[in-house]
Protein backbone atom coordinates (compact mmCIF):
# COMPACT_ATOMS: atom_id res chain seq x y z
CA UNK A 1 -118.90 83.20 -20.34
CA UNK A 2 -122.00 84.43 -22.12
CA UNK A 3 -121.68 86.58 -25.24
CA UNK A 4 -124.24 88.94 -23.74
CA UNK A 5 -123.61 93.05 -24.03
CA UNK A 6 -125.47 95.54 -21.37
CA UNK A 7 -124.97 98.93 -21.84
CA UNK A 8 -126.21 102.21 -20.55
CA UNK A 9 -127.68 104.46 -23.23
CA UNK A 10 -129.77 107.54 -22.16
CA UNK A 11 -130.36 106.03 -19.09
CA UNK A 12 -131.86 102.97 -20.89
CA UNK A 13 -130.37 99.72 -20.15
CA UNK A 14 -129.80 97.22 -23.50
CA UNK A 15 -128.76 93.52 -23.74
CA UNK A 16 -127.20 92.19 -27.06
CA UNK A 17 -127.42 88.49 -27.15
CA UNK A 18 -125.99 86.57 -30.27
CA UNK A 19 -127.79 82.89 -31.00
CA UNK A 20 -127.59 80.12 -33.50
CA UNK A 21 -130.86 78.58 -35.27
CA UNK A 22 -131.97 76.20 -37.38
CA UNK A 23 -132.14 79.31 -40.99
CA UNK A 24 -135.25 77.49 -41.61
CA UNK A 25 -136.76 78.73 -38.44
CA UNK A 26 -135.53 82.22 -38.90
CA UNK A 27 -138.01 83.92 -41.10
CA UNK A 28 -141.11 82.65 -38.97
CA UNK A 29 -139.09 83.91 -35.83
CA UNK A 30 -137.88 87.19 -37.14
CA UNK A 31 -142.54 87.98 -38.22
CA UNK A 32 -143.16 86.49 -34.52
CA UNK A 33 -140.48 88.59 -32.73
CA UNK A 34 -141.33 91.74 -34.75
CA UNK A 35 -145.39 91.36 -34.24
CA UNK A 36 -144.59 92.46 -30.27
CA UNK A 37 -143.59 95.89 -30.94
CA UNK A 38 -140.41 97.35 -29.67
CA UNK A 39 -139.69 94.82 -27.68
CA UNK A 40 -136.30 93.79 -28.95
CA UNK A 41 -134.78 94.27 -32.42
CA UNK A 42 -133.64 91.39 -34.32
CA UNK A 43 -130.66 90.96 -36.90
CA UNK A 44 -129.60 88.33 -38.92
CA UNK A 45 -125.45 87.96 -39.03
CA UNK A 46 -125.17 85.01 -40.93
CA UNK A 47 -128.17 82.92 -42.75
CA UNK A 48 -126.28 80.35 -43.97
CA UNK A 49 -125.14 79.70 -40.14
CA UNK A 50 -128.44 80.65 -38.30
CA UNK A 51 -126.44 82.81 -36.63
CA UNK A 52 -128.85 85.94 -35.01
CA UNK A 53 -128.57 88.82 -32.98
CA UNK A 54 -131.43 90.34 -30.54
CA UNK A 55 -130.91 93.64 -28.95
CA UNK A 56 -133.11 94.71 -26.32
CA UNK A 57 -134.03 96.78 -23.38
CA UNK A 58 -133.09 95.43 -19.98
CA UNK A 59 -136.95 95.65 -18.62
CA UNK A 60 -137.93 93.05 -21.57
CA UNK A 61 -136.08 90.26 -21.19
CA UNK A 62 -138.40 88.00 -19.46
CA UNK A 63 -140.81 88.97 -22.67
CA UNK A 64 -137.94 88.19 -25.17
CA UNK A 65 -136.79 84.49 -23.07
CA UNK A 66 -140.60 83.68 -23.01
CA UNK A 67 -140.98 84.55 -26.84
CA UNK A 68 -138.18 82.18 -27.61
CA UNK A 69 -139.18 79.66 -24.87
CA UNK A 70 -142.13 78.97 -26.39
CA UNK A 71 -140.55 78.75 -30.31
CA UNK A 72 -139.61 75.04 -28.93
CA UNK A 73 -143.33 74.77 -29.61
CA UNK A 74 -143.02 75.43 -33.61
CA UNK A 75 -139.54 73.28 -33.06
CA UNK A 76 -137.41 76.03 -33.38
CA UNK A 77 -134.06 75.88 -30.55
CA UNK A 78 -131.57 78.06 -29.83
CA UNK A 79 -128.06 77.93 -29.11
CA UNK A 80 -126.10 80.89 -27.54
CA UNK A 81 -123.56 82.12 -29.93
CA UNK A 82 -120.49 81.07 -27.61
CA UNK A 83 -121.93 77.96 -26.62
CA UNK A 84 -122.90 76.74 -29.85
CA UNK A 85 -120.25 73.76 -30.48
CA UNK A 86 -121.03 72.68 -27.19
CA UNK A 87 -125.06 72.23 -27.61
CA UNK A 88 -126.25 74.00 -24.89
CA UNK A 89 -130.21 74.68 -26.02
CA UNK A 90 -132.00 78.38 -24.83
């Protein structure tokens, strides 16, 4: 099962997706994600772990799967939250 939350809010949809990193990789990610404006808000849960959290609006999630898609370019991978043990990469 995915650790994924959609919700209705004012009649905008959201998606809360929770992912494991490499904490090296999560400063340069957190400056990338933020330079495309409102497109999805990023927290950090636990740095020690890498473990991250990216809320965002329904409409923007092929943005927010291309942004990290193309992170495996700067060898940064992610791992869903729930899958983590198991190494599925995202």
């Amino acid at each position: 099962m995915r650790p994924d939350t959609t919700r209705a809010h004012k009649n905008i949809l959201e998606t809360t997706k929770k992912f494991v990193m490499d904490r090296k990789g999560i400063g340069f990610f957190k400056a990338i994600l933020e330079s495309y404006e409102d497109v999805a808000i990023f927290s950090v849960l636990d740095g020690k772990s890498g473990l991250i959290e990216i809320v965002y609006p329904f409409n923007f999630e092929q943005d927010v799967v291309a942004i990290m898609s193309d992170m495996k370019n700067y060898g940064i991978a992610f791992k869903e939250a729930a899958d983590a043990e198991h190494g599925k990469d995202t």
